[in-house]
C-alpha atoms as a PDB file:
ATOM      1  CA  UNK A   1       0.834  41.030  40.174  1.00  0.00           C
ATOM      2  CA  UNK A   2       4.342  42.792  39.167  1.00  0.00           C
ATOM      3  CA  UNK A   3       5.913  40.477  42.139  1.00  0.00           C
ATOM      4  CA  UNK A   4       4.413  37.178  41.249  1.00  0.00           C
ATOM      5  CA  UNK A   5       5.056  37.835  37.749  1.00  0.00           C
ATOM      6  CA  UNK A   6       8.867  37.967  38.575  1.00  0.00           C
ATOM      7  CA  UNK A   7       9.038  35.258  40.555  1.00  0.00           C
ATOM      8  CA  UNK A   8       7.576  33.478  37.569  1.00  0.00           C
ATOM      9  CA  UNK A   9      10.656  34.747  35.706  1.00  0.00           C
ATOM     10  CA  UNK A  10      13.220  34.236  38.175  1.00  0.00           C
ATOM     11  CA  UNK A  11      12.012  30.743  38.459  1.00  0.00           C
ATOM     12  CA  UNK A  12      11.876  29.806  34.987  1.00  0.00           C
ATOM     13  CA  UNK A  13      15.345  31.388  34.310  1.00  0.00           C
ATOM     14  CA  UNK A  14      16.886  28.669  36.544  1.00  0.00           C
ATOM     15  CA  UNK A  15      16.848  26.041  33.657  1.00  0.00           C
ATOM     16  CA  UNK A  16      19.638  28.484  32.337  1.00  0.00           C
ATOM     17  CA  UNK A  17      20.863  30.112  35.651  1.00  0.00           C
ATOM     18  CA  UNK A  18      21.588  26.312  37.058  1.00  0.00           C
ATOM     19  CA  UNK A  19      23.459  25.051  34.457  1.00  0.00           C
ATOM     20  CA  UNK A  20      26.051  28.141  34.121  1.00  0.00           C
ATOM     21  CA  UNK A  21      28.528  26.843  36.554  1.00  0.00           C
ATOM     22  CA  UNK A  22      28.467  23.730  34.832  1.00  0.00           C
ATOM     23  CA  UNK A  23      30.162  25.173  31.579  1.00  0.00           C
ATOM     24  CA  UNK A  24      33.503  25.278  31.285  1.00  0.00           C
ATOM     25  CA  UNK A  25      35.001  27.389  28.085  1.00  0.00           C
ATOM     26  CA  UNK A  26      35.792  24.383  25.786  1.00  0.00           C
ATOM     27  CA  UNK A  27      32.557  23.677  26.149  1.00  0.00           C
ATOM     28  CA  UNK A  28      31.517  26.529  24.169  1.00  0.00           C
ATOM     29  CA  UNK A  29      32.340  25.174  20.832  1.00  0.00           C
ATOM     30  CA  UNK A  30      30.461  22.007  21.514  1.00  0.00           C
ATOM     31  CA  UNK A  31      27.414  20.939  18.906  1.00  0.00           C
ATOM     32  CA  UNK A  32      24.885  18.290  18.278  1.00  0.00           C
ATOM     33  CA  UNK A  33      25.313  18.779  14.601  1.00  0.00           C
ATOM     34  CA  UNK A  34      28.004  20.215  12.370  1.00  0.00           C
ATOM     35  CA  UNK A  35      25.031  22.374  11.288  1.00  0.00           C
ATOM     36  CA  UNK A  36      23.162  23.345  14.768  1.00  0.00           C
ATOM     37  CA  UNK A  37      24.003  26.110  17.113  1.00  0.00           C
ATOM     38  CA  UNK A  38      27.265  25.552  19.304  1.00  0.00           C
ATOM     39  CA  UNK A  39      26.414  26.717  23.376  1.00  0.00           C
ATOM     40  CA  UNK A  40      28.306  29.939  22.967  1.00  0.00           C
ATOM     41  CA  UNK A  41      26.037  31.151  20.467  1.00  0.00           C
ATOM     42  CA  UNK A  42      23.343  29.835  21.735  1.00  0.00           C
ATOM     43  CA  UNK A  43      24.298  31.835  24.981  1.00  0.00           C
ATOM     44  CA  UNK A  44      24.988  34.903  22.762  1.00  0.00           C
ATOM     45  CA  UNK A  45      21.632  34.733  21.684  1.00  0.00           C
ATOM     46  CA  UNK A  46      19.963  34.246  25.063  1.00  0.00           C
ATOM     47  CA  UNK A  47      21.243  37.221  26.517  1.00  0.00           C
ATOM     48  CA  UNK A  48      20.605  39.309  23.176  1.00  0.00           C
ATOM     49  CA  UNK A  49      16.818  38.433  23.159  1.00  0.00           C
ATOM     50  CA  UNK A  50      15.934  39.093  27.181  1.00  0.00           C
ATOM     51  CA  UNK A  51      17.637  42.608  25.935  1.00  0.00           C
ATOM     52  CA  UNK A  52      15.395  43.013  23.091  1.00  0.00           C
ATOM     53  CA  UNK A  53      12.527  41.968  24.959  1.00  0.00           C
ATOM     54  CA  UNK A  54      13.161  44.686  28.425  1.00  0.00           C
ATOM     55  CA  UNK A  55      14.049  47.351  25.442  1.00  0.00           C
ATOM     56  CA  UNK A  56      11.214  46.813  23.273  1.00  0.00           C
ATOM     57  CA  UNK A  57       8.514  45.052  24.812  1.00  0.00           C
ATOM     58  CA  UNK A  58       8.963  46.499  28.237  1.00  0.00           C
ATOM     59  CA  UNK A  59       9.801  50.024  27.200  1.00  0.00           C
ATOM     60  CA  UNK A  60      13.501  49.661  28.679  1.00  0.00           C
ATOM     61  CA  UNK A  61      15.462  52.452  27.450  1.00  0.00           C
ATOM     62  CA  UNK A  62      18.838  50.467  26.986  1.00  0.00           C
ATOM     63  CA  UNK A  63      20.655  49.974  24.098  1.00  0.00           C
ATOM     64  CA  UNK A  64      21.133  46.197  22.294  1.00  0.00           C
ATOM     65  CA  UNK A  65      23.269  45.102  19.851  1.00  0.00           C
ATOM     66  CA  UNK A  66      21.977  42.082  18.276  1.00  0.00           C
ATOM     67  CA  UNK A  67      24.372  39.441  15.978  1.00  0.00           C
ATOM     68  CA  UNK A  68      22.212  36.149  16.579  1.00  0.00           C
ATOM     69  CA  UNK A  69      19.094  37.100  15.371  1.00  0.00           C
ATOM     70  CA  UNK A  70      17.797  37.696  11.860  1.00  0.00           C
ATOM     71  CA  UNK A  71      17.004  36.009   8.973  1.00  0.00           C
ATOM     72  CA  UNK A  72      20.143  34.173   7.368  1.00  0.00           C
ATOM     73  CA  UNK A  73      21.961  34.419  10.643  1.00  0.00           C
ATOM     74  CA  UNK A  74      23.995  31.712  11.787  1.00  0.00           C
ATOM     75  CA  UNK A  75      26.825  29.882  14.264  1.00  0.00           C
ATOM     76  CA  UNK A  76      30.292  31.271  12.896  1.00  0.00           C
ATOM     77  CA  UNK A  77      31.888  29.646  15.670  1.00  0.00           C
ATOM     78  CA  UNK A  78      33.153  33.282  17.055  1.00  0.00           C
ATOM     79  CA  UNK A  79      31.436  32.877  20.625  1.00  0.00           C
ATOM     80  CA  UNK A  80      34.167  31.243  21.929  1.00  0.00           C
ATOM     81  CA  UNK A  81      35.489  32.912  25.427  1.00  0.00           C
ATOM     82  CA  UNK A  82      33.005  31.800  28.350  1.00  0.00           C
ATOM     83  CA  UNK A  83      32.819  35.112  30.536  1.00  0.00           C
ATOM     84  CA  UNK A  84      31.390  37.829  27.886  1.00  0.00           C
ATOM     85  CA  UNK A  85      28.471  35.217  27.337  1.00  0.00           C
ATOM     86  CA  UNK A  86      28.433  34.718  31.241  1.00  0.00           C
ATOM     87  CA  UNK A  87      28.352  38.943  31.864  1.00  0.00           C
ATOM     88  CA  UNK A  88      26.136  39.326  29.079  1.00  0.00           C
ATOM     89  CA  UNK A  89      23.432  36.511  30.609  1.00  0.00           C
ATOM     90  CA  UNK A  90      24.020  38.316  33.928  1.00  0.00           C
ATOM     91  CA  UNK A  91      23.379  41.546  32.608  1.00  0.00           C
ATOM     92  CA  UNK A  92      20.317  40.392  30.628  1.00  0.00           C
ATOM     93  CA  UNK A  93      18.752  39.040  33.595  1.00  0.00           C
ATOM     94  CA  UNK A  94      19.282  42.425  35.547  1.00  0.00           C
ATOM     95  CA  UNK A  95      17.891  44.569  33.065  1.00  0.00           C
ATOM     96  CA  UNK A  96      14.877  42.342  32.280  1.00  0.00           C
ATOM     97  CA  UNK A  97      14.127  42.284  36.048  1.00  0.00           C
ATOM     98  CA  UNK A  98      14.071  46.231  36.062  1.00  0.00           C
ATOM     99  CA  UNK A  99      11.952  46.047  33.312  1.00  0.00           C
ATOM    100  CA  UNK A 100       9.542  43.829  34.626  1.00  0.00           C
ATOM    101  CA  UNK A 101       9.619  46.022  38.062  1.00  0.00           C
ATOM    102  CA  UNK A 102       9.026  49.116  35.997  1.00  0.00           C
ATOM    103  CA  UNK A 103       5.340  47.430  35.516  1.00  0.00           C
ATOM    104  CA  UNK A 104       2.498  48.732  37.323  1.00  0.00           C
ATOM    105  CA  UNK A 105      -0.057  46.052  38.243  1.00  0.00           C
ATOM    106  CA  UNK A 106      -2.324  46.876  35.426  1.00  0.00           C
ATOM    107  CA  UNK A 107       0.638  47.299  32.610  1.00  0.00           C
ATOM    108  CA  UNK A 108       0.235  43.612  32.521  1.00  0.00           C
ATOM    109  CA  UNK A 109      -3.039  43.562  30.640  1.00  0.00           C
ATOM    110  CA  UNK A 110      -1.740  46.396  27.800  1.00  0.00           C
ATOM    111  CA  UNK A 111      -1.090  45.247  24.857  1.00  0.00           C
ATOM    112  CA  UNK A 112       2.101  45.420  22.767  1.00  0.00           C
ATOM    113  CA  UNK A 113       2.887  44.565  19.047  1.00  0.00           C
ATOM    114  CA  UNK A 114       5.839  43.172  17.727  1.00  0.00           C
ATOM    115  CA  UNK A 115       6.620  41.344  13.803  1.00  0.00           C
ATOM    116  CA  UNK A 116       7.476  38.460  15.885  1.00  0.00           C
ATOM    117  CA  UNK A 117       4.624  37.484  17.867  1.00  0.00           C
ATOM    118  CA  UNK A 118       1.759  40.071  16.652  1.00  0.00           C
ATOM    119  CA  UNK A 119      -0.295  41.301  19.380  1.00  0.00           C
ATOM    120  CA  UNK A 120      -0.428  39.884  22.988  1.00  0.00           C
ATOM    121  CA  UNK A 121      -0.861  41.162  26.540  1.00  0.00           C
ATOM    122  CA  UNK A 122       2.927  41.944  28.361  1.00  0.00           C
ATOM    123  CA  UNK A 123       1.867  38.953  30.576  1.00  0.00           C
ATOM    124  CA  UNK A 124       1.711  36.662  27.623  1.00  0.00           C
ATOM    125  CA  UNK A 125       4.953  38.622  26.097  1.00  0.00           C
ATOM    126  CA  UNK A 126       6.597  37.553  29.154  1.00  0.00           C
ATOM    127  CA  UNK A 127       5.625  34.143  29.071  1.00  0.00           C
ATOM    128  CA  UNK A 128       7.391  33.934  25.671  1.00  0.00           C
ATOM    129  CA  UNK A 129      10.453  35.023  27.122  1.00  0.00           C
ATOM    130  CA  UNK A 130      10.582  32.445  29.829  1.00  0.00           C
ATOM    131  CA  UNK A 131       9.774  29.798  27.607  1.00  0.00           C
ATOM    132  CA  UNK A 132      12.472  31.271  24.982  1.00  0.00           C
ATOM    133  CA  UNK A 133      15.092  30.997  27.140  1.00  0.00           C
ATOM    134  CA  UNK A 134      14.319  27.649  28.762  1.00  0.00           C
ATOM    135  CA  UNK A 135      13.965  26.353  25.280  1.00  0.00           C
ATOM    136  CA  UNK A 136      17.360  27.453  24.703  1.00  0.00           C
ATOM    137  CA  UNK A 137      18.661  26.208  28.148  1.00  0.00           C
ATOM    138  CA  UNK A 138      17.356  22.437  27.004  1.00  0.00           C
ATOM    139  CA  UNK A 139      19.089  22.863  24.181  1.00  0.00           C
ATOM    140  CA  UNK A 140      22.363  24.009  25.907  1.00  0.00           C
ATOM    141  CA  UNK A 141      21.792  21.074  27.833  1.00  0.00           C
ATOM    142  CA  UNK A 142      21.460  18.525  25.441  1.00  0.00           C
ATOM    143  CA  UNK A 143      24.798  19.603  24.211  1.00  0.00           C
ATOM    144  CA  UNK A 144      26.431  19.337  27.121  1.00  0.00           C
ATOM    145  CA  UNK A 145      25.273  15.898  27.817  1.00  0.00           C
ATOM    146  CA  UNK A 146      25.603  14.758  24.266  1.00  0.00           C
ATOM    147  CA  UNK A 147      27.591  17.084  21.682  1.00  0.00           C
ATOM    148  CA  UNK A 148      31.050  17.381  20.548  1.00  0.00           C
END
């Protein structure tokens, strides 16, 4: 189960992972809206949630530092230099796959409780991350297609 359940990740991390070599670093600024999320942070905040999630869901003892999540948080426009966001993605990926290894078979059917989701199995946790950061990915690539 541990296997198939990372393949499942792997392959729904390459809406993200396929358009990374596509992004050059001016197009970090770039929007849909003056108001939305530019790529960089929305990049920023990819990387800071597959953290969160191997740390708190998986039981990943790493440490996260989180600026694009929270209530009032927003773009400032800082995220800005393409390979931190590109190292940080990389990382996240590693450390979310050593999470998910870390599972036995039958951790999959646990639960675990979080403020954002309530309670859910880890497979269903995971499936929230996937579609998290594919969500994300179609929005990075809506930007690059159409923002400015």
């Amino acid at each position: 189960m541990t296997q198939e359940l990372l393949k499942l990740f792997k392959m729904g991390r390459t809406r993200l992972t396929n358009q990374l070599p596509h992004i050059k670093e001016s197009d970090l600024q770039k929007k849909l809206h003056p108001n939305s999320n530019s790529i960089g942070f929305l990049l920023r905040h990819i990387g800071e949630v597959e953290h969160l999630f191997a740390k708190n869901v998986f039981g990943l003892e790493i440490r996260v530092m989180a600026s694009t999540i929270g209530q009032g948080i927003h773009d400032t426009g800082k995220y800005t230099v393409l390979q931190p966001e590109l190292n940080l993605l990389s990382d996240a990926e590693s450390v979310l796959e050593e999470a998910i290894l870390k599972q036995s078979d039958n951790d999959w059917q646990s639960n675990i409780t979080t403020a954002e989701f309530g309670t859910i199995t880890k497979s269903e946790a995971l499936g929230r991350i996937i579609t998290h950061s594919a969500y994300h990915a179609g929005q990075v690539g809506l930007i690059l297609k159409y923002g400015a």
